[in-house]
PDB file of N, CA and C in Angstrom:
ATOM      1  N   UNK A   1      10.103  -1.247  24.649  1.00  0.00           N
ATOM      2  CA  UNK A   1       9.658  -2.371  23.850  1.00  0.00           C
ATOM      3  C   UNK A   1       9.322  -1.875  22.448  1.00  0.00           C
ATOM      4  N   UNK A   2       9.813  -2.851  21.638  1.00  0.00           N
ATOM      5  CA  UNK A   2       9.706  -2.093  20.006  1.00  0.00           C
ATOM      6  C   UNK A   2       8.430  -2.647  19.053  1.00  0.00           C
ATOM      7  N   UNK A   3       7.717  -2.222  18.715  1.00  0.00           N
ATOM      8  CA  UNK A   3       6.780  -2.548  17.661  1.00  0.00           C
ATOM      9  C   UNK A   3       7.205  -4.209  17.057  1.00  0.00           C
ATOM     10  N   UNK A   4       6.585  -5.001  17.310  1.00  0.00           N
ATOM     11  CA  UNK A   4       6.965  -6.422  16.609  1.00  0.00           C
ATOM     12  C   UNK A   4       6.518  -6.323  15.572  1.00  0.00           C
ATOM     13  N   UNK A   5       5.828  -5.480  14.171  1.00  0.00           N
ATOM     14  CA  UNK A   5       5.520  -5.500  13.123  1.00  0.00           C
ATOM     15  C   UNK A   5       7.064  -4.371  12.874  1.00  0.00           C
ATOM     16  N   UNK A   6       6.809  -3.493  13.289  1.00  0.00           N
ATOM     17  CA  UNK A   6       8.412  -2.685  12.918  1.00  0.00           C
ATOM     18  C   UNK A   6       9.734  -3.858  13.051  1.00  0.00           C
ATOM     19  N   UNK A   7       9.715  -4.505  13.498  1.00  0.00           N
ATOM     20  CA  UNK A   7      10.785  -5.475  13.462  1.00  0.00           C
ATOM     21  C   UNK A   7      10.721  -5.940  12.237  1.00  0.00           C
ATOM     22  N   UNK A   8       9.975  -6.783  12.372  1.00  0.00           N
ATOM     23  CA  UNK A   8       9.552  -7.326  11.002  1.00  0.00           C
ATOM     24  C   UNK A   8      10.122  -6.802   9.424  1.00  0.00           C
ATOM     25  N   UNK A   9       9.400  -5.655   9.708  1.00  0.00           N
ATOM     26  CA  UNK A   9       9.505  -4.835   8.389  1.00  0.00           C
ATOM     27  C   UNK A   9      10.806  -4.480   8.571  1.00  0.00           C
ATOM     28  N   UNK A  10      11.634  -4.176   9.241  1.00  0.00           N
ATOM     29  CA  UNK A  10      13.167  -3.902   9.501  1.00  0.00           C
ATOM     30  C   UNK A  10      13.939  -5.298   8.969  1.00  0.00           C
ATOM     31  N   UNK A  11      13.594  -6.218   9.364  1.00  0.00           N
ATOM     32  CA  UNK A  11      14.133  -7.541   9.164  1.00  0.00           C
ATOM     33  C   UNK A  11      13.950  -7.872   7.767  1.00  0.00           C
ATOM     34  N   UNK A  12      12.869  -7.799   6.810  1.00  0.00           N
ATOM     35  CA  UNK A  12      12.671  -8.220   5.277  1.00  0.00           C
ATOM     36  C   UNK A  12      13.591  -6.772   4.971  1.00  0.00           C
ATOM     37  N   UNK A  13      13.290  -5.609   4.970  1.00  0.00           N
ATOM     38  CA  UNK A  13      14.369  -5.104   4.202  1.00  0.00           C
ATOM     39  C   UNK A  13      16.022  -5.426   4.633  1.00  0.00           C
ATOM     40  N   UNK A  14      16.380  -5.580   5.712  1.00  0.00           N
ATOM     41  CA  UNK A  14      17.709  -5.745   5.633  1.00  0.00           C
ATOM     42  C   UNK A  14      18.069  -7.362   4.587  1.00  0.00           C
ATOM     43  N   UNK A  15      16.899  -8.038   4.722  1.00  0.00           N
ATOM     44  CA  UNK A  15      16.772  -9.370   3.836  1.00  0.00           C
ATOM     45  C   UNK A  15      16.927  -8.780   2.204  1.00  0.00           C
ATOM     46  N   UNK A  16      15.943  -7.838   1.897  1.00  0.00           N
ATOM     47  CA  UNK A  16      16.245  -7.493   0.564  1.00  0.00           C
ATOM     48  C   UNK A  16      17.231  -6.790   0.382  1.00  0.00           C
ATOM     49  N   UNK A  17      18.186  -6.151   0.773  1.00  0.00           N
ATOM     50  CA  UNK A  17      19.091  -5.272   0.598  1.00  0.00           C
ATOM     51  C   UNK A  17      20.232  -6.436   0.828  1.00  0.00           C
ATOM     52  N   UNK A  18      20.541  -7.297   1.602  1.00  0.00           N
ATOM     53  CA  UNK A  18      21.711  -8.160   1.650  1.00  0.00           C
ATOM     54  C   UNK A  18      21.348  -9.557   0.117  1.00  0.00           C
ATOM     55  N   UNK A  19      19.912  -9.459  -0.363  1.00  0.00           N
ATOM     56  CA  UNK A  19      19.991 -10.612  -1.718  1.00  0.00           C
ATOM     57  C   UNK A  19      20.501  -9.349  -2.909  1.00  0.00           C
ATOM     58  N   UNK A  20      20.132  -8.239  -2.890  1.00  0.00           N
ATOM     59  CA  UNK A  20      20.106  -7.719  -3.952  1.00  0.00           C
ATOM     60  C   UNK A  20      21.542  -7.453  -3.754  1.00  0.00           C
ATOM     61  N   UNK A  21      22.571  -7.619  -3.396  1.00  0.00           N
ATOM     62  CA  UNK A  21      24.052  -6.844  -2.994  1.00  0.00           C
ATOM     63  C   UNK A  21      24.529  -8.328  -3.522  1.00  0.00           C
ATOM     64  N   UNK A  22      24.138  -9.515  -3.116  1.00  0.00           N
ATOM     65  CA  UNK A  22      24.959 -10.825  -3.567  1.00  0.00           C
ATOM     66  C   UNK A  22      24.625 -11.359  -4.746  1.00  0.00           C
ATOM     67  N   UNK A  23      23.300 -10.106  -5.223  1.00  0.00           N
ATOM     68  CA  UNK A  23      22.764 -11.027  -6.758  1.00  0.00           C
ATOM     69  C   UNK A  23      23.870  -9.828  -7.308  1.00  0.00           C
ATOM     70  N   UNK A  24      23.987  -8.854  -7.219  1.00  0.00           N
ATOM     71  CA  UNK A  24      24.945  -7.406  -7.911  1.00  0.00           C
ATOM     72  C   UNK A  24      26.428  -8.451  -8.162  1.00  0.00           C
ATOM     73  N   UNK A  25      26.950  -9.005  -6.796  1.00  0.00           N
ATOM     74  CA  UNK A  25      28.070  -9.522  -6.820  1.00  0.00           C
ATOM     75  C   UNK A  25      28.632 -10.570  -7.550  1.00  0.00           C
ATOM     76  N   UNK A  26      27.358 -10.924  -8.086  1.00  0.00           N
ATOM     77  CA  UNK A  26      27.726 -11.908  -9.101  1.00  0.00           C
ATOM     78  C   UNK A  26      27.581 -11.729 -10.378  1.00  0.00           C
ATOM     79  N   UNK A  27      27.014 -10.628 -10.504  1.00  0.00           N
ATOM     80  CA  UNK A  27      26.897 -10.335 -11.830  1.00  0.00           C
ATOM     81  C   UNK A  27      27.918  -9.483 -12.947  1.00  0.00           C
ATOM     82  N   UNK A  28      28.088  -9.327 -13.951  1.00  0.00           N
ATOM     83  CA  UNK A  28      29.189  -8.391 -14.361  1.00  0.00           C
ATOM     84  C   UNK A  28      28.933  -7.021 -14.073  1.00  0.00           C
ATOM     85  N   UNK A  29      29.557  -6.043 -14.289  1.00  0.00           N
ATOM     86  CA  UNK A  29      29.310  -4.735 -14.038  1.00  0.00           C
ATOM     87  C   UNK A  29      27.940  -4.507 -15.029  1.00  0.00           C
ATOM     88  N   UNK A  30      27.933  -4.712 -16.604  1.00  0.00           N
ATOM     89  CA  UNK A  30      26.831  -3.962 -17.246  1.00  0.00           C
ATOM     90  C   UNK A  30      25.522  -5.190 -16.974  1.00  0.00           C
ATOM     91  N   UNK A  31      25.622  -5.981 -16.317  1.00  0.00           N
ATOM     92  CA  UNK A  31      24.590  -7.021 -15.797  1.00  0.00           C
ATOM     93  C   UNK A  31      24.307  -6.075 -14.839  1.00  0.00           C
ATOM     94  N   UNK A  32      25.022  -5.795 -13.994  1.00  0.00           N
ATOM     95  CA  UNK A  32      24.294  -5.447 -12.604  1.00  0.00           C
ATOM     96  C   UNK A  32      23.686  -4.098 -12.684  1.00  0.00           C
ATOM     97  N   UNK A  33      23.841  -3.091 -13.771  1.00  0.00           N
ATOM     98  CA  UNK A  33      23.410  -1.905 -14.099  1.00  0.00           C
ATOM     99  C   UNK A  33      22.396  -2.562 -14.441  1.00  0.00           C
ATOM    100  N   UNK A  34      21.768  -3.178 -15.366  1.00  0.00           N
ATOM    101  CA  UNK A  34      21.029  -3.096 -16.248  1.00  0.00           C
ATOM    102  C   UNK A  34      19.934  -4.011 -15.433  1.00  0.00           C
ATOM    103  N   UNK A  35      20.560  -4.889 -14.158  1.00  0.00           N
ATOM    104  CA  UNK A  35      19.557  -5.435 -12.805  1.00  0.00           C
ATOM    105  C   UNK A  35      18.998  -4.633 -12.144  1.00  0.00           C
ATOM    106  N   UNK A  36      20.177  -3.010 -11.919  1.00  0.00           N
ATOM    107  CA  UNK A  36      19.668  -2.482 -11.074  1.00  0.00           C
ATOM    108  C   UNK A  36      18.949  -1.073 -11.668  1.00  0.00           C
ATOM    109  N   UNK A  37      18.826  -1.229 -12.946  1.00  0.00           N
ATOM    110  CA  UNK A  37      17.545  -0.234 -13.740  1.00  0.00           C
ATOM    111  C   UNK A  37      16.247  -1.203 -13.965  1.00  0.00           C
ATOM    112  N   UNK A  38      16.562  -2.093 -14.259  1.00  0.00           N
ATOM    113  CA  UNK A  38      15.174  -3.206 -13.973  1.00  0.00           C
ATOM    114  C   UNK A  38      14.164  -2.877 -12.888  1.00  0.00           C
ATOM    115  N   UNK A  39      14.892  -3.416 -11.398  1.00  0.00           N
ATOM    116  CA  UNK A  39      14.432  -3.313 -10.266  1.00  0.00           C
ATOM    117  C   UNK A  39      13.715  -2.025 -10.076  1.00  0.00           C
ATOM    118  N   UNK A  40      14.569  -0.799 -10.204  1.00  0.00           N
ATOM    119  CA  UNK A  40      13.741   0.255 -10.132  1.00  0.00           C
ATOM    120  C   UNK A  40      12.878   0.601 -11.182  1.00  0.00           C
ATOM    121  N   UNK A  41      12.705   0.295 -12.340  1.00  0.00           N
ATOM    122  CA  UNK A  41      11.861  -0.049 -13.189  1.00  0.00           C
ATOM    123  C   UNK A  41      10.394  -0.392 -12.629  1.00  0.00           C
ATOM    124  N   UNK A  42      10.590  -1.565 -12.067  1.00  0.00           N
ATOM    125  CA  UNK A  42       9.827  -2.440 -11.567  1.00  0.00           C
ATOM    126  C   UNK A  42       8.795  -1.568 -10.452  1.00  0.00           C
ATOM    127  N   UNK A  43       9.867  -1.135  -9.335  1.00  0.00           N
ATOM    128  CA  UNK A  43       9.346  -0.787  -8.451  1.00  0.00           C
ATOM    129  C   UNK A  43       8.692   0.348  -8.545  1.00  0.00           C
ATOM    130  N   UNK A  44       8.859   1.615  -9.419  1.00  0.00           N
ATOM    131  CA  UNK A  44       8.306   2.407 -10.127  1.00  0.00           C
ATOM    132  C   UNK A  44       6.625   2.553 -10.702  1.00  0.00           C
ATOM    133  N   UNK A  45       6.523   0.861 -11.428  1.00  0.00           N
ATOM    134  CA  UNK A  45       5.614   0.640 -12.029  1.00  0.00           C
ATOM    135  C   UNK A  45       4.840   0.292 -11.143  1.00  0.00           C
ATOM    136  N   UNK A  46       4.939  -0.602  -9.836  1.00  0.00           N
ATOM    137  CA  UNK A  46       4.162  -0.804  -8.922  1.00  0.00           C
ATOM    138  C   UNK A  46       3.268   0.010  -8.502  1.00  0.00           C
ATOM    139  N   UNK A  47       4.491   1.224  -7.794  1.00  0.00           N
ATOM    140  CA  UNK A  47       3.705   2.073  -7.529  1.00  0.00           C
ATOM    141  C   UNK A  47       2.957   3.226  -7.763  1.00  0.00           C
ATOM    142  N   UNK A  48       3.448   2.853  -9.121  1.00  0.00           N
ATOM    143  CA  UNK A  48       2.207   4.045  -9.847  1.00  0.00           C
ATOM    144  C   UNK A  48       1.159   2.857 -10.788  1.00  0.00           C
ATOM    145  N   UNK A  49       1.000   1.856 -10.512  1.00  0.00           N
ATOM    146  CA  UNK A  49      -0.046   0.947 -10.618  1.00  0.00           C
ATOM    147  C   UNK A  49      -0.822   1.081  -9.207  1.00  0.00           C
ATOM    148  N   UNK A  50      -0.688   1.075  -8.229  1.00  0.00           N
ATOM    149  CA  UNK A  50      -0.915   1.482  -6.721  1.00  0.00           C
ATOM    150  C   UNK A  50      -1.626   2.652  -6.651  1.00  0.00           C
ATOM    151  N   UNK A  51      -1.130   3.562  -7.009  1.00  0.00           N
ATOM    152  CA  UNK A  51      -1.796   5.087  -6.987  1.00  0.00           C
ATOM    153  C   UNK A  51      -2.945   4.970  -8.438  1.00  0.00           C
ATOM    154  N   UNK A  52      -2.873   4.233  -9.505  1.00  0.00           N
ATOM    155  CA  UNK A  52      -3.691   4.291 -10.768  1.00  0.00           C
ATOM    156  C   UNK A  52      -5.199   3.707  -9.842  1.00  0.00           C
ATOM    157  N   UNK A  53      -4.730   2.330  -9.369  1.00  0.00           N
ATOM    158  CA  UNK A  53      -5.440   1.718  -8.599  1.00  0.00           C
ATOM    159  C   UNK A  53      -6.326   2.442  -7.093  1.00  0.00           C
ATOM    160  N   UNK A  54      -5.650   3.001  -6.592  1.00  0.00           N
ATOM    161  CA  UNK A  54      -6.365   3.925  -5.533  1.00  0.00           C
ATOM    162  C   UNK A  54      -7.456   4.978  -6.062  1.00  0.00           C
ATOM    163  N   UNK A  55      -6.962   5.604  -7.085  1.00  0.00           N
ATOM    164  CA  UNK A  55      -7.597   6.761  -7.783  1.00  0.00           C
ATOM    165  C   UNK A  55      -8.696   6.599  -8.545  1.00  0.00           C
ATOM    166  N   UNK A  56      -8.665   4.674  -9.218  1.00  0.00           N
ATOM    167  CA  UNK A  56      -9.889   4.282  -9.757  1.00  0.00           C
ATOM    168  C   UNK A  56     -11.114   3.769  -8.524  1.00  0.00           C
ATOM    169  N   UNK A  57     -10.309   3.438  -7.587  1.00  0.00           N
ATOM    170  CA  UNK A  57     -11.450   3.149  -6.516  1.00  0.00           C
ATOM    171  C   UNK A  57     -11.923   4.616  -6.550  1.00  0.00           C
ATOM    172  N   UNK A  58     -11.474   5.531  -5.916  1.00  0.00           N
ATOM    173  CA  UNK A  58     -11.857   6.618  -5.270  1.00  0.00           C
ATOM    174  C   UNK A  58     -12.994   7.076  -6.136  1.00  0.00           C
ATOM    175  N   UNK A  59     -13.071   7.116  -7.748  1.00  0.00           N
ATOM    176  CA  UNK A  59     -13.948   7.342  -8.776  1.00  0.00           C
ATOM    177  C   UNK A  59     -15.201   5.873  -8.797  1.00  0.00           C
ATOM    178  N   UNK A  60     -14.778   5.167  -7.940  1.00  0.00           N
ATOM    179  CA  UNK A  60     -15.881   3.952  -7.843  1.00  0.00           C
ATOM    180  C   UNK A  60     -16.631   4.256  -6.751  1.00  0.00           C
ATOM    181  N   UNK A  61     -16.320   4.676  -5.807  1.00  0.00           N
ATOM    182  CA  UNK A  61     -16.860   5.129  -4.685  1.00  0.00           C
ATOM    183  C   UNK A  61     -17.447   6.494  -4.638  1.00  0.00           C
ATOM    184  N   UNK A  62     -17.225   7.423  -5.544  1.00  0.00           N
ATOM    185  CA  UNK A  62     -17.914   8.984  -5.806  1.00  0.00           C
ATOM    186  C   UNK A  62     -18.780   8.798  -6.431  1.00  0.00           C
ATOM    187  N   UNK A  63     -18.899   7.655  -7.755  1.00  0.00           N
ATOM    188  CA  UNK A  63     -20.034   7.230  -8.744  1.00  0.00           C
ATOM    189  C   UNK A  63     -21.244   6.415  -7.941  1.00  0.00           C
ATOM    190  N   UNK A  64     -20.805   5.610  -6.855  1.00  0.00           N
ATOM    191  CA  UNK A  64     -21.771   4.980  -6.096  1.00  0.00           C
ATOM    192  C   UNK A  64     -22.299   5.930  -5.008  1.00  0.00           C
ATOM    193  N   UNK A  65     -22.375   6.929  -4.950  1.00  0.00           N
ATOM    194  CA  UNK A  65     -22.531   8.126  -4.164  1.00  0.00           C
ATOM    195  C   UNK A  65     -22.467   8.524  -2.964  1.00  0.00           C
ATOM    196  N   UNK A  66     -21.064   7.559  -2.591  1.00  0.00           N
ATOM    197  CA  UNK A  66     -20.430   7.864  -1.337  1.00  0.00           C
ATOM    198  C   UNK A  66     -19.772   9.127  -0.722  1.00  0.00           C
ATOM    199  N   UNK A  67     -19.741  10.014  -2.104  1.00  0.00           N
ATOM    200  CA  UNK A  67     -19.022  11.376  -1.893  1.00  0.00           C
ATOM    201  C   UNK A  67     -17.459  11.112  -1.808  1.00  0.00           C
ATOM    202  N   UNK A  68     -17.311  12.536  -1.585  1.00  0.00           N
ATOM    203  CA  UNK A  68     -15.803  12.168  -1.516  1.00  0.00           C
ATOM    204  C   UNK A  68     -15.094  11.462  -0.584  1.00  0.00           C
ATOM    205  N   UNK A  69     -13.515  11.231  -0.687  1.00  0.00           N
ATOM    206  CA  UNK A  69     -12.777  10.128  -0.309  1.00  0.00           C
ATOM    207  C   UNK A  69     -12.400  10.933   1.085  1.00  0.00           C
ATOM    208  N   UNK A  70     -12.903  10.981   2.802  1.00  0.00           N
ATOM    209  CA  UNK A  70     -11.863  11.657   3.196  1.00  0.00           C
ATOM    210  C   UNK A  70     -11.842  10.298   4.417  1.00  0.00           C
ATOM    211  N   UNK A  71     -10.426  10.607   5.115  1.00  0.00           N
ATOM    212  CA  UNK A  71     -10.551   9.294   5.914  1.00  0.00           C
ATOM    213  C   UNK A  71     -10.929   9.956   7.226  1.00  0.00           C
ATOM    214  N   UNK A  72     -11.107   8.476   7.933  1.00  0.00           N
ATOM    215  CA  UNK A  72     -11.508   8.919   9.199  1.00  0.00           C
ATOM    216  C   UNK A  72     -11.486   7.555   9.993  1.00  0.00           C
ATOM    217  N   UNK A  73     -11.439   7.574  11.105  1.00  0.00           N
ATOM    218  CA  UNK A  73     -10.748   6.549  12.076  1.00  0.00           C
ATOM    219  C   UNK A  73     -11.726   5.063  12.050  1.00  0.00           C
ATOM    220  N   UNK A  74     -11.018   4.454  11.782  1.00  0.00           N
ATOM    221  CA  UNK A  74     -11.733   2.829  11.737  1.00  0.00           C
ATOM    222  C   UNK A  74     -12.518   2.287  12.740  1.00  0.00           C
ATOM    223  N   UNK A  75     -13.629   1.877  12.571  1.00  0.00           N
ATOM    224  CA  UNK A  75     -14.259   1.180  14.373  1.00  0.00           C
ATOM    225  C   UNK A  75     -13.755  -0.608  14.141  1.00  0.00           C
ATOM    226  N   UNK A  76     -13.513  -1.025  13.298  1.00  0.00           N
ATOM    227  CA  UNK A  76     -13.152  -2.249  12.776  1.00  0.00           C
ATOM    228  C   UNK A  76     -12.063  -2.398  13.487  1.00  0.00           C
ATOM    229  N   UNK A  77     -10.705  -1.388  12.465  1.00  0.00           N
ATOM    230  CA  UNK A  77      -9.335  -2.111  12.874  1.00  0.00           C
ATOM    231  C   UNK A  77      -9.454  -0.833  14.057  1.00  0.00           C
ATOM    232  N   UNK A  78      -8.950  -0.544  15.299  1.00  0.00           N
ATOM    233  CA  UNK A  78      -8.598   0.546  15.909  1.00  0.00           C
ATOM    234  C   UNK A  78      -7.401   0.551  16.028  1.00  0.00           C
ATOM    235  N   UNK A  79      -7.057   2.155  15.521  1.00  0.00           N
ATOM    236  CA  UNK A  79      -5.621   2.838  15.476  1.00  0.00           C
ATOM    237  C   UNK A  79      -5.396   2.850  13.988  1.00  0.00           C
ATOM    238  N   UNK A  80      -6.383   2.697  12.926  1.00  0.00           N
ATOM    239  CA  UNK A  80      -6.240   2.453  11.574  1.00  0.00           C
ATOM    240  C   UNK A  80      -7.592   3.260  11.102  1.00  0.00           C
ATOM    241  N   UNK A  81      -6.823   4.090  10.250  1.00  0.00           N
ATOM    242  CA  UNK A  81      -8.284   4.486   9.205  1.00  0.00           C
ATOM    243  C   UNK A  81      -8.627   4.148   7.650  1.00  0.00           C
ATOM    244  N   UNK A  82      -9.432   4.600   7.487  1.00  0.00           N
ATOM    245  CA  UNK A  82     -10.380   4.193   6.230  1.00  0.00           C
ATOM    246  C   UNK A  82     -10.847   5.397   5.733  1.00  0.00           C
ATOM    247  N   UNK A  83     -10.750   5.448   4.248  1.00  0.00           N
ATOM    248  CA  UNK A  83     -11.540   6.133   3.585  1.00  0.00           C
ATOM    249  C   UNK A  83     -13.211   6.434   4.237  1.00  0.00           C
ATOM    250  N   UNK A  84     -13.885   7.222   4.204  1.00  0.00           N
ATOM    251  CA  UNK A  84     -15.572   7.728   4.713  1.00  0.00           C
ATOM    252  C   UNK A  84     -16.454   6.901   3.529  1.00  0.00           C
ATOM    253  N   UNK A  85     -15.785   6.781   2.283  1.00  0.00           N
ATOM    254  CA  UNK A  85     -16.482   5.969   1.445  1.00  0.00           C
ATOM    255  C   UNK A  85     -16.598   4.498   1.928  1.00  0.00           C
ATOM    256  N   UNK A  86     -15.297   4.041   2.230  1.00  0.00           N
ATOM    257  CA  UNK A  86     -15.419   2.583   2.511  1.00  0.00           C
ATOM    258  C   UNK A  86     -15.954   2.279   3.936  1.00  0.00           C
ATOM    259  N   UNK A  87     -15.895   3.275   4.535  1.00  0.00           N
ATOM    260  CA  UNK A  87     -16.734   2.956   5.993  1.00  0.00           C
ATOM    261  C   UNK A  87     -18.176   3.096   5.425  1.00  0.00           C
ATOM    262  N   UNK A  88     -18.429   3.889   4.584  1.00  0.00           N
ATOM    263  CA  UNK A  88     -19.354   4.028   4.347  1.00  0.00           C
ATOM    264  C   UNK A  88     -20.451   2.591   3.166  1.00  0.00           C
ATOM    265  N   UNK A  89     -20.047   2.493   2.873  1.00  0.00           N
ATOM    266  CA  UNK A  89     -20.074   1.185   1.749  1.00  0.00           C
ATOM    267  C   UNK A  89     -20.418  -0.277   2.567  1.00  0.00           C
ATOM    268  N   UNK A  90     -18.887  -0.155   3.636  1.00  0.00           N
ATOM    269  CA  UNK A  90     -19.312  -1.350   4.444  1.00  0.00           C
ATOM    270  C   UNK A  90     -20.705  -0.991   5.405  1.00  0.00           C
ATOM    271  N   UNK A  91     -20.813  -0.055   6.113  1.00  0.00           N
ATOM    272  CA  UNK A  91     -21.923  -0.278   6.934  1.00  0.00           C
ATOM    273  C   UNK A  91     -23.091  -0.343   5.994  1.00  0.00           C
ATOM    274  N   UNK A  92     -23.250   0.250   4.748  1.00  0.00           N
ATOM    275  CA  UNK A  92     -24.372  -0.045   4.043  1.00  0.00           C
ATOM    276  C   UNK A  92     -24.796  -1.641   4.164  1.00  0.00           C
ATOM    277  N   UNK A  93     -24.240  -2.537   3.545  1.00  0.00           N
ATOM    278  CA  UNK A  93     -23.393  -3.827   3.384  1.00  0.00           C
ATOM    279  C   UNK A  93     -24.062  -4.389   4.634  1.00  0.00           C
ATOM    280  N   UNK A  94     -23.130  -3.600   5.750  1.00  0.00           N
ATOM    281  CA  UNK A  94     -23.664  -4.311   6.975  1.00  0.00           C
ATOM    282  C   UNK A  94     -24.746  -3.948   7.435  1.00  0.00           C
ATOM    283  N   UNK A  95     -25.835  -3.267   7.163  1.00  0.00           N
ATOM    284  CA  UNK A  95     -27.032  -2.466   7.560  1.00  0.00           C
ATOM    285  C   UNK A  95     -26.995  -2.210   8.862  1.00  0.00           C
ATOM    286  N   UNK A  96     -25.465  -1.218   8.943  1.00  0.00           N
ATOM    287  CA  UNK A  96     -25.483  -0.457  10.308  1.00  0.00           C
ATOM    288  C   UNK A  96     -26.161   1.259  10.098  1.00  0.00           C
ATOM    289  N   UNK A  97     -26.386   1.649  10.908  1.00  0.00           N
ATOM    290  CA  UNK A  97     -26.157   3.134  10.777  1.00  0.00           C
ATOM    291  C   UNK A  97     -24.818   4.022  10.467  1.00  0.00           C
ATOM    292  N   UNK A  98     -24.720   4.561   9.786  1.00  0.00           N
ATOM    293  CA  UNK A  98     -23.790   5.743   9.611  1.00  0.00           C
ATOM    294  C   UNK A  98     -23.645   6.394  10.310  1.00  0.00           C
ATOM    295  N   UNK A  99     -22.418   6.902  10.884  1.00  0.00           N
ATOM    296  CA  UNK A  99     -21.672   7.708  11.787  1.00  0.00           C
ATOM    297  C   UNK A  99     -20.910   8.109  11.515  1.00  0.00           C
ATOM    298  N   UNK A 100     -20.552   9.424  11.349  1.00  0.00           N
ATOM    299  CA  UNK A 100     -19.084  10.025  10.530  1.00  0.00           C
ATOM    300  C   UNK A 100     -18.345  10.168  12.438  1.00  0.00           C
ATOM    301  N   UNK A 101     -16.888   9.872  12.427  1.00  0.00           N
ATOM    302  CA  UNK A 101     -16.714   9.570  13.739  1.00  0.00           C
ATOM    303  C   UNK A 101     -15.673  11.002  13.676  1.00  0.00           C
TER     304      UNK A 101
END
């Protein structure tokens, strides 16, 4: 039996890879270059907006004196971890006790 979120995620990319092949096909050759330096353009910027974004938390969470960022297993989601800051942050929040697990 296969992961029904792995499906999923199998299913939108074969979705994006069959629009981006029929948007190429319609376009002229220096259209579709210049679509397909865009796109990676794009996707580029994301993810180093993503990592800019991770790295400013991580400095939000060392300044609030959570210490450093290391992860460690979620009691929330299980089978998912979390940064020690943000476990840490939330149980403040939630006025649980702290437990490094």
């Amino acid at each position: 039996m296969t992961d029904p979120l792995l499906s999923v995620i199998k299913r939108a990319d074969d979705l994006r890879l069959r629009t981006v092949r029929r948007v190429v096909e319609l376009l002229t050759p220096q259209q579709a270059v210049e679509f397909l330096i865009g796109a990676a353009q794009l996707q580029f910027g994301i993810h180093g907006w993503g990592i800019n974004h991770d790295l400013m938390l991580m400095l939000v969470f060392w300044e609030v004196g959570c210490g450093p960022v290391v992860m460690v297993e979620s009691q929330r989601r299980p089978g998912k971890r979390e940064s020690f800051a943000e476990k840490r942050v939330l149980q403040d929040l939630a006025g649980e006790e702290i437990i490094v697990t």
